[in-house]
C-alpha atoms as a PDB file:
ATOM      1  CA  UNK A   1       0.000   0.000   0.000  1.00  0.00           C
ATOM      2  CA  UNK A   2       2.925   2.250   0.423  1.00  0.00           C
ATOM      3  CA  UNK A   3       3.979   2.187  -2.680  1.00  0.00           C
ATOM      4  CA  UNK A   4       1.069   2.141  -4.517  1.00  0.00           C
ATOM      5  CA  UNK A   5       0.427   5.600  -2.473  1.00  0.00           C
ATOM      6  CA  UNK A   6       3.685   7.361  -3.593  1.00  0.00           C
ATOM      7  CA  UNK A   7       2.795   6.763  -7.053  1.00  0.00           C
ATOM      8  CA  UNK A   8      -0.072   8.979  -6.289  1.00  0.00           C
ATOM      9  CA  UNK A   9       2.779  11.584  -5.511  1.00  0.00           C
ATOM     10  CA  UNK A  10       3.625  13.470  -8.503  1.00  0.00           C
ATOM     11  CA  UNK A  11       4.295  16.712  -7.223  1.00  0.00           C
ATOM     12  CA  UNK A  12       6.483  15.626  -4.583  1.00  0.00           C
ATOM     13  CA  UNK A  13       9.986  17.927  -4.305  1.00  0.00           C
ATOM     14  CA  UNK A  14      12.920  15.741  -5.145  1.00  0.00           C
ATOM     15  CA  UNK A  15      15.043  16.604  -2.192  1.00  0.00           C
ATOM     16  CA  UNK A  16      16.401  13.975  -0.376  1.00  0.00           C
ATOM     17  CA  UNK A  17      15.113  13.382   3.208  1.00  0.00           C
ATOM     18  CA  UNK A  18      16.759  10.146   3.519  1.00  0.00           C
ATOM     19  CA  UNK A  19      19.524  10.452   5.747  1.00  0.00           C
ATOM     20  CA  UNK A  20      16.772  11.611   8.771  1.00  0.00           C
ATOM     21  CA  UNK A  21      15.734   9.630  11.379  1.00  0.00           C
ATOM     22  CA  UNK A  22      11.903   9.928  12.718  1.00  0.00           C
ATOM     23  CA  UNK A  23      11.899  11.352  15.596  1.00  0.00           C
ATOM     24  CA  UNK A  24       8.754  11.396  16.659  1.00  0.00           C
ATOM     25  CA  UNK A  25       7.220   7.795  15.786  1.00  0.00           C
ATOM     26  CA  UNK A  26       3.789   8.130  17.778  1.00  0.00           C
ATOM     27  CA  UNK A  27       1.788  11.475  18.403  1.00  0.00           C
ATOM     28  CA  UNK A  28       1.948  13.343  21.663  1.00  0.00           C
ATOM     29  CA  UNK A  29      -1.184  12.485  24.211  1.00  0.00           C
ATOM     30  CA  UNK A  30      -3.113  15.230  25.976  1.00  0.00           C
ATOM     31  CA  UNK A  31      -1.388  18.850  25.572  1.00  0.00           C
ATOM     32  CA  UNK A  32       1.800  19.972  24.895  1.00  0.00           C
ATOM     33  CA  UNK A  33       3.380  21.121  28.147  1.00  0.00           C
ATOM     34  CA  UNK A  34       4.561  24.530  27.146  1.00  0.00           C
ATOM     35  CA  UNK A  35       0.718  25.188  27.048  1.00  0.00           C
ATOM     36  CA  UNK A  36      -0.390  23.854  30.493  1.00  0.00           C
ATOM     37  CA  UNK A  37      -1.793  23.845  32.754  1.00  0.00           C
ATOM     38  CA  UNK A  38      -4.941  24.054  30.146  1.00  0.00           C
ATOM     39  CA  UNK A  39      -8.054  26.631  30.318  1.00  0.00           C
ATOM     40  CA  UNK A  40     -11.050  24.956  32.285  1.00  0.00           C
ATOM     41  CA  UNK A  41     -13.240  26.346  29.536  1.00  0.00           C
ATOM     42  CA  UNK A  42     -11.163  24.033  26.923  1.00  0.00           C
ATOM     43  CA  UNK A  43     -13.623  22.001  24.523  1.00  0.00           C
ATOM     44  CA  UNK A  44     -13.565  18.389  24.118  1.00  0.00           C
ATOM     45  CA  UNK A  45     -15.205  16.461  21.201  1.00  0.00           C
ATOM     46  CA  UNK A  46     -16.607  13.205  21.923  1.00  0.00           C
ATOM     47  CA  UNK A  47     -16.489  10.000  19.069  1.00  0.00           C
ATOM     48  CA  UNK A  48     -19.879   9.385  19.022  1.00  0.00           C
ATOM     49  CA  UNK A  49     -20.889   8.945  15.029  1.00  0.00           C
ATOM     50  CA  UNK A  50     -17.270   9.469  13.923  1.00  0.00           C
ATOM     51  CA  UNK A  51     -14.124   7.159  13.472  1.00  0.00           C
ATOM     52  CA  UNK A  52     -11.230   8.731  15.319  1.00  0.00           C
ATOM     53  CA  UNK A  53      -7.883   7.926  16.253  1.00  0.00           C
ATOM     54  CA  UNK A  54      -3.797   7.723  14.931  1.00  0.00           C
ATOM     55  CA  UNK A  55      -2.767   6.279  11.464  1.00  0.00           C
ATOM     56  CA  UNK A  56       0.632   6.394   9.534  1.00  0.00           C
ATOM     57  CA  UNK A  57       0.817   8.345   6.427  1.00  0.00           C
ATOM     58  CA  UNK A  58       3.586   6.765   3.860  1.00  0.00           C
ATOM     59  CA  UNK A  59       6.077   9.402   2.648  1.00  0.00           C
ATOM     60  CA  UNK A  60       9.004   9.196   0.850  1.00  0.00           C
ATOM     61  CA  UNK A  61      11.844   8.342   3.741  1.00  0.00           C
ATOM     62  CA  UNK A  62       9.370   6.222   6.103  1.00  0.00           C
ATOM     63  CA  UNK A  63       5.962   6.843   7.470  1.00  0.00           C
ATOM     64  CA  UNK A  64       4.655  10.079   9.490  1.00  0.00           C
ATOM     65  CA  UNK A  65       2.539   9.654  12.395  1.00  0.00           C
ATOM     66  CA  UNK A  66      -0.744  11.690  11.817  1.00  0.00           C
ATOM     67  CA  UNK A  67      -4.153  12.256  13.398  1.00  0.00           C
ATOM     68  CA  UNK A  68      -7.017  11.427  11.504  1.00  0.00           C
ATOM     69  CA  UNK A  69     -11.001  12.009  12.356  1.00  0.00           C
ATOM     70  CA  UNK A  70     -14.032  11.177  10.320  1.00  0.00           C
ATOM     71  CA  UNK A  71     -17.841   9.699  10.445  1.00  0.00           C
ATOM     72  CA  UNK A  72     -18.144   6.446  11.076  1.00  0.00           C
ATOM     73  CA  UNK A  73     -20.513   5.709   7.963  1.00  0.00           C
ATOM     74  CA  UNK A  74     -20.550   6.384   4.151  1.00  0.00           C
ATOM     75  CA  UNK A  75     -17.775   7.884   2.460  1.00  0.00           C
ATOM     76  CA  UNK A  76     -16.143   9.054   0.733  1.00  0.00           C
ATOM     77  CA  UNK A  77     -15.679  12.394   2.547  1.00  0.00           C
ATOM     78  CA  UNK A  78     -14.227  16.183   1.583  1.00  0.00           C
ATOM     79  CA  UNK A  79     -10.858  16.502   2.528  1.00  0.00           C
ATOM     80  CA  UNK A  80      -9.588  19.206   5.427  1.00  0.00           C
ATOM     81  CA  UNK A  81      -5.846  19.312   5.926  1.00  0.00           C
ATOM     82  CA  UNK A  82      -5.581  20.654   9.630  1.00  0.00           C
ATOM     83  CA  UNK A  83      -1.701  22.082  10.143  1.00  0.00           C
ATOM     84  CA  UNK A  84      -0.839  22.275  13.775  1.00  0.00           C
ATOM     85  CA  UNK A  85       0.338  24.842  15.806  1.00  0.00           C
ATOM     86  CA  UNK A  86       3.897  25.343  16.852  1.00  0.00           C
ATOM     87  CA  UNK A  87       2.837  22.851  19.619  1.00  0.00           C
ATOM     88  CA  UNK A  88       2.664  19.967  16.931  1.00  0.00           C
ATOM     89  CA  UNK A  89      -0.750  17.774  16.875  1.00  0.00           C
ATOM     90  CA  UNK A  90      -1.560  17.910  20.297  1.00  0.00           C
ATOM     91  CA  UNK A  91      -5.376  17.658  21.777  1.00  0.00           C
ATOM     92  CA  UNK A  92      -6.412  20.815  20.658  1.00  0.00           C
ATOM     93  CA  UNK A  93      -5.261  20.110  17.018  1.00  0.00           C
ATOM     94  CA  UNK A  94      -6.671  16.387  17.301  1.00  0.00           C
ATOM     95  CA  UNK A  95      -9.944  17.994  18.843  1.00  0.00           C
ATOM     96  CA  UNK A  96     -10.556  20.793  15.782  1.00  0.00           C
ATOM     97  CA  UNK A  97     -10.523  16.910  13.412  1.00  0.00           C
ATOM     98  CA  UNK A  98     -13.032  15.645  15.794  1.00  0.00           C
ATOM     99  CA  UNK A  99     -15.199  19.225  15.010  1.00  0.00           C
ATOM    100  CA  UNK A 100     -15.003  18.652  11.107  1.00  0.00           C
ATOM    101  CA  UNK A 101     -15.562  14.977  11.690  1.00  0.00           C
ATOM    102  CA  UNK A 102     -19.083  15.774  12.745  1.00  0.00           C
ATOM    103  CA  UNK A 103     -19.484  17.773   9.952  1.00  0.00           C
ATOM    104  CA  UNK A 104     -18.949  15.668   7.470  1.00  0.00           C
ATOM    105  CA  UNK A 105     -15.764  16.499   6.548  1.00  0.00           C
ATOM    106  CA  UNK A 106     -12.274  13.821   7.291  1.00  0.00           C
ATOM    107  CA  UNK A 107      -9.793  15.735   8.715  1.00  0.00           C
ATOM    108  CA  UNK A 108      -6.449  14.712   8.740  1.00  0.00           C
ATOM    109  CA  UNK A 109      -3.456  16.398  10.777  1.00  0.00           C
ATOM    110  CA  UNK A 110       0.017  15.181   9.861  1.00  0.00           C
ATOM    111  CA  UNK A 111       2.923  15.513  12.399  1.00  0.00           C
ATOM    112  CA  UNK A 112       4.847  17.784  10.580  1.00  0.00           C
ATOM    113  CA  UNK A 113       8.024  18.448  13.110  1.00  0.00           C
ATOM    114  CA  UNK A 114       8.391  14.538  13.089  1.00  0.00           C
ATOM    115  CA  UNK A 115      11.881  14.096  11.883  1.00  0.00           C
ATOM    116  CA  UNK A 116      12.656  17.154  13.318  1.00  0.00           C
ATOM    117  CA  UNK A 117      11.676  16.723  17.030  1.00  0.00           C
ATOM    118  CA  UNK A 118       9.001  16.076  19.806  1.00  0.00           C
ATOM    119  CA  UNK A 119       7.337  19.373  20.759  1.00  0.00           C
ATOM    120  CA  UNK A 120       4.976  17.931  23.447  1.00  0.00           C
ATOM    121  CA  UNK A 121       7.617  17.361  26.050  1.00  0.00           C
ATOM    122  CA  UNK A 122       9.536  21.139  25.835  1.00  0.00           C
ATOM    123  CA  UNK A 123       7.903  23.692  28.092  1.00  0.00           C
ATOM    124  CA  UNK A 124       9.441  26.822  26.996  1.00  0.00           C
ATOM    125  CA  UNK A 125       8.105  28.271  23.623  1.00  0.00           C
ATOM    126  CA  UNK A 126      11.502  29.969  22.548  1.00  0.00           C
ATOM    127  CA  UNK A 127      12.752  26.613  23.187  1.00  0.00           C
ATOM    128  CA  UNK A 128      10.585  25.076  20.839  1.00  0.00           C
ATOM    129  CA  UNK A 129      11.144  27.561  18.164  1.00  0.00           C
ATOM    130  CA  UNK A 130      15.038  27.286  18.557  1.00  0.00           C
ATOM    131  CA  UNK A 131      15.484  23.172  18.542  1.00  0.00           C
ATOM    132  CA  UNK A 132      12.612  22.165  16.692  1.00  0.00           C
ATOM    133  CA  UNK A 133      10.508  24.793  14.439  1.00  0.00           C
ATOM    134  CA  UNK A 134      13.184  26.830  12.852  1.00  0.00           C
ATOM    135  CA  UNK A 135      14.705  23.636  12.135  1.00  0.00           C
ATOM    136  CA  UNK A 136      11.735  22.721   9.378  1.00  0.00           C
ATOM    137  CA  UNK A 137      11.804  22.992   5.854  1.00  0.00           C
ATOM    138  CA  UNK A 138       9.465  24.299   3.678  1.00  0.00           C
ATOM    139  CA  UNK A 139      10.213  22.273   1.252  1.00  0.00           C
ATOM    140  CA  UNK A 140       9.430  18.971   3.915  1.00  0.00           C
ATOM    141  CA  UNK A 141       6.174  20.570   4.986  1.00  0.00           C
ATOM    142  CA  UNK A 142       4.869  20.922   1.333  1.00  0.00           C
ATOM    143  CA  UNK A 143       6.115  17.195   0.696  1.00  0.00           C
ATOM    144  CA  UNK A 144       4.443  15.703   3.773  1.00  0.00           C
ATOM    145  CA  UNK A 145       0.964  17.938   3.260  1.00  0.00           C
ATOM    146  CA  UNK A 146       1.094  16.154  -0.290  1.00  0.00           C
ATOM    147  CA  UNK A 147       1.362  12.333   1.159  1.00  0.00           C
ATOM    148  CA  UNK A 148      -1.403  13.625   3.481  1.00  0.00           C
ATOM    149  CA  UNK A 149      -3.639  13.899   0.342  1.00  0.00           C
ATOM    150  CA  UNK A 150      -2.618  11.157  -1.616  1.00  0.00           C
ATOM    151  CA  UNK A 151      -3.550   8.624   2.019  1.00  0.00           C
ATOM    152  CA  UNK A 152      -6.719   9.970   2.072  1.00  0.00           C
ATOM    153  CA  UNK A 153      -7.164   9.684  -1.106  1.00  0.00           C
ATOM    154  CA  UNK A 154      -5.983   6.015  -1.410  1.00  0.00           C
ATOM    155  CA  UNK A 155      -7.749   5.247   1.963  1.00  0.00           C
ATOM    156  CA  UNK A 156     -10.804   4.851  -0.343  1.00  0.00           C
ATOM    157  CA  UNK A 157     -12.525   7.783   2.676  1.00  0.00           C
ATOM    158  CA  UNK A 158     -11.903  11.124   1.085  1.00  0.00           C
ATOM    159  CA  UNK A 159     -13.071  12.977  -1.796  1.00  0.00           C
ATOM    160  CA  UNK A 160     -10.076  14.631  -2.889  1.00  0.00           C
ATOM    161  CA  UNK A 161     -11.331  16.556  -5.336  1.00  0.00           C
ATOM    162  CA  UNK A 162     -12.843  18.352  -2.043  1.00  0.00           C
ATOM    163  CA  UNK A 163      -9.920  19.607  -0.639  1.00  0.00           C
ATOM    164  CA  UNK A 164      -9.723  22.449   1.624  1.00  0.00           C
ATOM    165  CA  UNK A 165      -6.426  22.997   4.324  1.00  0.00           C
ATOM    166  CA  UNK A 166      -6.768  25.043   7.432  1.00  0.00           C
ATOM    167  CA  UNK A 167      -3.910  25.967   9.706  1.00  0.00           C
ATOM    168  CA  UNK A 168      -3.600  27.766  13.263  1.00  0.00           C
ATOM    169  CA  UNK A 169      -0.224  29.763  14.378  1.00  0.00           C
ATOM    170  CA  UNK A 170       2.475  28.212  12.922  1.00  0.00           C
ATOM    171  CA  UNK A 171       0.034  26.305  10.748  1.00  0.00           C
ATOM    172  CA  UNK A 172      -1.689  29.708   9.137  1.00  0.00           C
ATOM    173  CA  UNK A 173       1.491  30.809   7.528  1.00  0.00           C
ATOM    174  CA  UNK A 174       1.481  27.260   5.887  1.00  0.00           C
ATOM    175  CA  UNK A 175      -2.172  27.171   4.810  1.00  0.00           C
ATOM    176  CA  UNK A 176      -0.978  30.737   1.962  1.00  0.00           C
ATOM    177  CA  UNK A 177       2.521  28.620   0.940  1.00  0.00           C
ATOM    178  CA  UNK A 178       0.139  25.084   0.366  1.00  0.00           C
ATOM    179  CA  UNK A 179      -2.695  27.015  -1.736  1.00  0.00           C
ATOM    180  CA  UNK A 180       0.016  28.612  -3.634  1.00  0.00           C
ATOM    181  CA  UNK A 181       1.704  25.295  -4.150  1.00  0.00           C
ATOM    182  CA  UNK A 182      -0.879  22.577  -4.888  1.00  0.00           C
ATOM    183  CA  UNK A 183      -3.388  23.350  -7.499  1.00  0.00           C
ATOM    184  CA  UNK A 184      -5.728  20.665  -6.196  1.00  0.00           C
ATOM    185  CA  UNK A 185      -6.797  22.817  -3.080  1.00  0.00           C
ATOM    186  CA  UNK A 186     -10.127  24.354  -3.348  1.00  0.00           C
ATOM    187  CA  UNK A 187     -10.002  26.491  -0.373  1.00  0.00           C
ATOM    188  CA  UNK A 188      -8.107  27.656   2.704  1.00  0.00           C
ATOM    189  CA  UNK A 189      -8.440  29.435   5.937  1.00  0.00           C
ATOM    190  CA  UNK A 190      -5.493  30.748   7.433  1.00  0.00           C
ATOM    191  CA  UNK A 191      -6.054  31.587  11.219  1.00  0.00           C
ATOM    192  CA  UNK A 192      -3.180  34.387  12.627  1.00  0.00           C
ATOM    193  CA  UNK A 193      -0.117  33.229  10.861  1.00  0.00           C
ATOM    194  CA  UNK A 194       3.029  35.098  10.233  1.00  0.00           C
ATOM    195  CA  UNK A 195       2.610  36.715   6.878  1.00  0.00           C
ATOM    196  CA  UNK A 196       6.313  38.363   6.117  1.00  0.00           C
ATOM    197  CA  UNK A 197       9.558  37.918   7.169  1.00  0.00           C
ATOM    198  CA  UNK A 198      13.123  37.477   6.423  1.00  0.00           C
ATOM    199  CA  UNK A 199      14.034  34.694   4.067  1.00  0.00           C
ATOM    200  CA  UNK A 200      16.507  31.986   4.351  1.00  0.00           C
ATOM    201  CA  UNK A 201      17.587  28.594   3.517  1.00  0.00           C
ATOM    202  CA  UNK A 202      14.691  26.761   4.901  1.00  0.00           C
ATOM    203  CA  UNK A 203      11.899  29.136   4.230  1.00  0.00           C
ATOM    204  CA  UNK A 204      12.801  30.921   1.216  1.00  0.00           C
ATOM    205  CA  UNK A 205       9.248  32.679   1.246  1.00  0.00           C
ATOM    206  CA  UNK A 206       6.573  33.974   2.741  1.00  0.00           C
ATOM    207  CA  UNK A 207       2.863  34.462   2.432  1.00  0.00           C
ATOM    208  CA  UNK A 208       3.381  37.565   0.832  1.00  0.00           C
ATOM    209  CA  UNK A 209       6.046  36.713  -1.347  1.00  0.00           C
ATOM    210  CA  UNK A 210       3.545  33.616  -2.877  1.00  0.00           C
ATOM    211  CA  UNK A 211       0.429  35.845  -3.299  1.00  0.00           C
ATOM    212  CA  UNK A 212       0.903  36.383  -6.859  1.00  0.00           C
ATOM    213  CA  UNK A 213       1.210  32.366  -6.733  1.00  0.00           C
ATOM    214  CA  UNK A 214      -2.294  31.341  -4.980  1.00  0.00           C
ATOM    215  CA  UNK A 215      -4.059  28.464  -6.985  1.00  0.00           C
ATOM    216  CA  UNK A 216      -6.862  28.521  -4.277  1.00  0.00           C
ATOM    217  CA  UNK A 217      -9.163  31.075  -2.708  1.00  0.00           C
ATOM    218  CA  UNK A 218      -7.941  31.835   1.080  1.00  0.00           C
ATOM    219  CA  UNK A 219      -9.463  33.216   4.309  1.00  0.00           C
ATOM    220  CA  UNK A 220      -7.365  34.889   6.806  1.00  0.00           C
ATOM    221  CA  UNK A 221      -8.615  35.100  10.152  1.00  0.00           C
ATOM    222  CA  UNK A 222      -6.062  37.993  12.127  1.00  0.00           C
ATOM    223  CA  UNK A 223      -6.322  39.516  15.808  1.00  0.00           C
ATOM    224  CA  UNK A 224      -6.162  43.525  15.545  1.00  0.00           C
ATOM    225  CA  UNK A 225      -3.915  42.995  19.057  1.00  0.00           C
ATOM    226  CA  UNK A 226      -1.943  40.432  17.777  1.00  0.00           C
ATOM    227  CA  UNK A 227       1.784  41.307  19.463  1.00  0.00           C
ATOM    228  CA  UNK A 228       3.021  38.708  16.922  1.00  0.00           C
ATOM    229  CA  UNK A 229       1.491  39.209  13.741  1.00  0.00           C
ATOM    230  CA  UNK A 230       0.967  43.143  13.638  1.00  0.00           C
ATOM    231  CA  UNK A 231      -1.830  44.334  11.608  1.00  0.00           C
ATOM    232  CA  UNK A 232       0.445  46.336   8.618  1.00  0.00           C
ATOM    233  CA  UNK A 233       2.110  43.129   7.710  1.00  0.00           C
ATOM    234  CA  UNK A 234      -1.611  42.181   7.916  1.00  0.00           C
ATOM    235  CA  UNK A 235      -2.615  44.804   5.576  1.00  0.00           C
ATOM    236  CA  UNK A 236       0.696  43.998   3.608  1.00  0.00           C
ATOM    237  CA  UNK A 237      -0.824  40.457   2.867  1.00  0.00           C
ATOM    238  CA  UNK A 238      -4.154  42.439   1.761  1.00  0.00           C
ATOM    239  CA  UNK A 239      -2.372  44.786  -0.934  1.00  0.00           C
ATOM    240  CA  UNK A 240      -0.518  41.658  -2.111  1.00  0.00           C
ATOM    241  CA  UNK A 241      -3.089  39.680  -3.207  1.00  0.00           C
ATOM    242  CA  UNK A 242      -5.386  42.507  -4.327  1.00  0.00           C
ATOM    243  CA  UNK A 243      -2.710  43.835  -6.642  1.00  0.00           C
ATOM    244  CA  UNK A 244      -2.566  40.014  -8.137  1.00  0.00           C
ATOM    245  CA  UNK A 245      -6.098  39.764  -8.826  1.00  0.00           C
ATOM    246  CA  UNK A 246      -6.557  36.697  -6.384  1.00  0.00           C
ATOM    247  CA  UNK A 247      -9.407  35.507  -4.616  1.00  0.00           C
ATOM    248  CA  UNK A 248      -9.060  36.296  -1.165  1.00  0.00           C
ATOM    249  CA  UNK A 249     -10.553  37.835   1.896  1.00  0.00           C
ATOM    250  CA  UNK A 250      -8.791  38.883   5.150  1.00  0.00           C
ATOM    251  CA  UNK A 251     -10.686  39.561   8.875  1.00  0.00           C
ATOM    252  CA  UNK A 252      -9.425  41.400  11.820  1.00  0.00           C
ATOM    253  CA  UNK A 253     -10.372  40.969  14.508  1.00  0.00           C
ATOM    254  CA  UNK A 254     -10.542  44.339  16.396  1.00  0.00           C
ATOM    255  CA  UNK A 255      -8.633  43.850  20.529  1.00  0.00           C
ATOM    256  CA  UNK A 256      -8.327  40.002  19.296  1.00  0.00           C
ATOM    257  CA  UNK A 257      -4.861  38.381  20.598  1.00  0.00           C
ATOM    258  CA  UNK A 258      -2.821  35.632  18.920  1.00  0.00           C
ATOM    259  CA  UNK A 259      -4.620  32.668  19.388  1.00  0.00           C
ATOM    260  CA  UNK A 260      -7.926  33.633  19.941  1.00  0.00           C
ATOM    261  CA  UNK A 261      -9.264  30.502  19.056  1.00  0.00           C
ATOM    262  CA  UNK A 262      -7.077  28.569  21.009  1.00  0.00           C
ATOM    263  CA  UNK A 263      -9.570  27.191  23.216  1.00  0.00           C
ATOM    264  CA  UNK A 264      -7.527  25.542  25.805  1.00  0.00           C
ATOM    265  CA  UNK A 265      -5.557  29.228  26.584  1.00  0.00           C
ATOM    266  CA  UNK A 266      -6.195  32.338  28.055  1.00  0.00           C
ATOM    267  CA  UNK A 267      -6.264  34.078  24.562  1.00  0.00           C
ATOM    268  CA  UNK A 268      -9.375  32.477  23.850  1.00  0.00           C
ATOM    269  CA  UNK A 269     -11.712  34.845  22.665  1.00  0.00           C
ATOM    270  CA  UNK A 270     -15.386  32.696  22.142  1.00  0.00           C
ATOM    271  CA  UNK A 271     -17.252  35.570  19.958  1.00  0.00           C
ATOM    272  CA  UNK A 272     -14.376  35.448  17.859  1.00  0.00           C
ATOM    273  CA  UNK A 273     -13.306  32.200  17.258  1.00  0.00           C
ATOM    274  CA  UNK A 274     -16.945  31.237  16.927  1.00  0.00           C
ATOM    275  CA  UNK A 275     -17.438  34.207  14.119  1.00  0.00           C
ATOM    276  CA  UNK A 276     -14.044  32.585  12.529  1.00  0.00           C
ATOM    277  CA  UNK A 277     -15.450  28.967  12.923  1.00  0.00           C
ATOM    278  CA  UNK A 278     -19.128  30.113  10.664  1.00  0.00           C
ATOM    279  CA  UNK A 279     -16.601  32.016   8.338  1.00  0.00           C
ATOM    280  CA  UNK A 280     -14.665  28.751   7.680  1.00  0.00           C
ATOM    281  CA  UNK A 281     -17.496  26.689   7.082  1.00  0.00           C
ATOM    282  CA  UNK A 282     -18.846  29.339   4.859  1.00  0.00           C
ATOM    283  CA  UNK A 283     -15.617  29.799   2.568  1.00  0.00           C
ATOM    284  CA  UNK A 284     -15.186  25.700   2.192  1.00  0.00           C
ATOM    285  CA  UNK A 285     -18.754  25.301   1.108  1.00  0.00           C
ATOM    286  CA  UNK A 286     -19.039  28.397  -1.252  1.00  0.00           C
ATOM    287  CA  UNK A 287     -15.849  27.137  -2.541  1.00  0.00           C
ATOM    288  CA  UNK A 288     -16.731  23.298  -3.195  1.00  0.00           C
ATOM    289  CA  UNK A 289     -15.519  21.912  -0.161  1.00  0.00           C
ATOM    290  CA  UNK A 290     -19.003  20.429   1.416  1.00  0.00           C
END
């Protein structure tokens, strides 16, 4: 089955990840513990109607652990790449499946620092940035996102002509590169990633520098008091891809921090994240993605 799933793999970059070792074999359980201890007004998803639970996606140098959620009967289902956080696919990530899972949708969150390092077990954030984030390619995140589509695809369970990728944090700057890299993505939603920045090696571009490049509409979900993310690079991201002519629409969210619909931290902010939740589910169906 591996193989026959790389041979759904076209687009795949031809760099070599070969000579890495997985390091992370088996996804995290609970929350990372840089983020705890973990808001009492955190939401959990039950299984009830859906089929939930780890699975290994094949890629080209071994198989990546990933998280995969969706109902228990019929098939085969629209497609919604989930990209984690810098906290990798913790419960919060695993829990936002469960949510589409109910919906209809399967959801499918690869561990994307997996060769790179194990997240879940650092508790300072600069920490994780320095040893593990800064540490992953583009290129590899691109790669793996593609295997992520071709296993659902194979799995016989997802409609991948339906195929929409949403991606929190670290995981919003990824959802611009991936619609302006495969042309198979019908939509995205981008929730308060970094949009500019300076280039190098590993991440030879940013959102901005790919707007001209978007093969898929995208939705960008920003917090006005974002400390992060501040809103001209915001409104940098809004020029860009209004000067390309490309489908897009960006939301701030006025005295909304980084994170606000991180449900499990203080930055939650309910009317917000609820407002971006509708908008989602608005952009993948007008787009195809239902």
């Amino acid at each position: 089955m591996k193989e026959d799933i790389l041979g759904l793999l076209p687009k795949l970059p031809k760099a070599d990840f070969s000579r890495r070792e997985f390091v992370v074999t088996t996804l995290a359980t609970g929350f990372a513990l840089a983020v705890q201890p973990v808001s009492a007004q955190t939401i959990t998803t039950d299984t009830a109607g859906i089929e939930a639970g780890e699975v290994k996606v094949p890629v080209r140098d071994g198989e990546m652990p990933a998280y995969r959620a969706m109902p228990a009967k019929g098939g085969p289902f629209p497609v919604v790449l989930v990209v984690q956080e810098i906290f990798g696919v913790h419960e919060h990530i695993k829990d936002i499946c469960r949510r589409l899972a109910k919906l209809g949708y399967l959801a499918v969150a690869p561990e994307l620092y997996a060769r790179q390092g194990d997240v879940s077990k650092i508790e300072n954030i600069a920490e994780i940035i320095a040893k593990v984030v800064s540490k992953v390619p583009d290129e590899q995140v691109m790669s793996d996102l593609d295997a992520a589509v071709a296993w659902a695809k194979k799995s016989g369970k997802g409609d991948t002509a339906k195929l929409a990728v949403t991606g929190f944090c670290w995981g919003g700057r990824i959802v611009w590169l991936y619609a302006a890299h495969n042309p198979s993505v019908k939509a995205g939603v981008a929730w308060y990633g970094r949009l500019v920045g300076p280039a190098d090696e590993l991440h030879p571009k940013h959102p901005v520098d790919v707007a001209a490049s978007l093969k898929a509409p995208v939705l960008g979900l920003y917090g006005g008091a974002d400390q992060g993310i501040p809103v001209d690079t915001v409104e940098q991201m809004r020029k860009a891809v209004k000067e390309a002519d490309k489908t897009a629409e960006i939301v701030v969210y006025e005295g909304a921090p980084h994170g606000f619909y991180a449900d499990y931290r203080p930055t939650y902010r309910k009317e917000h994240a609820d407002d971006g939740w509708k908008r989602l589910l608005a952009w993948f169906k007008k787009h195809g993605v239902a």
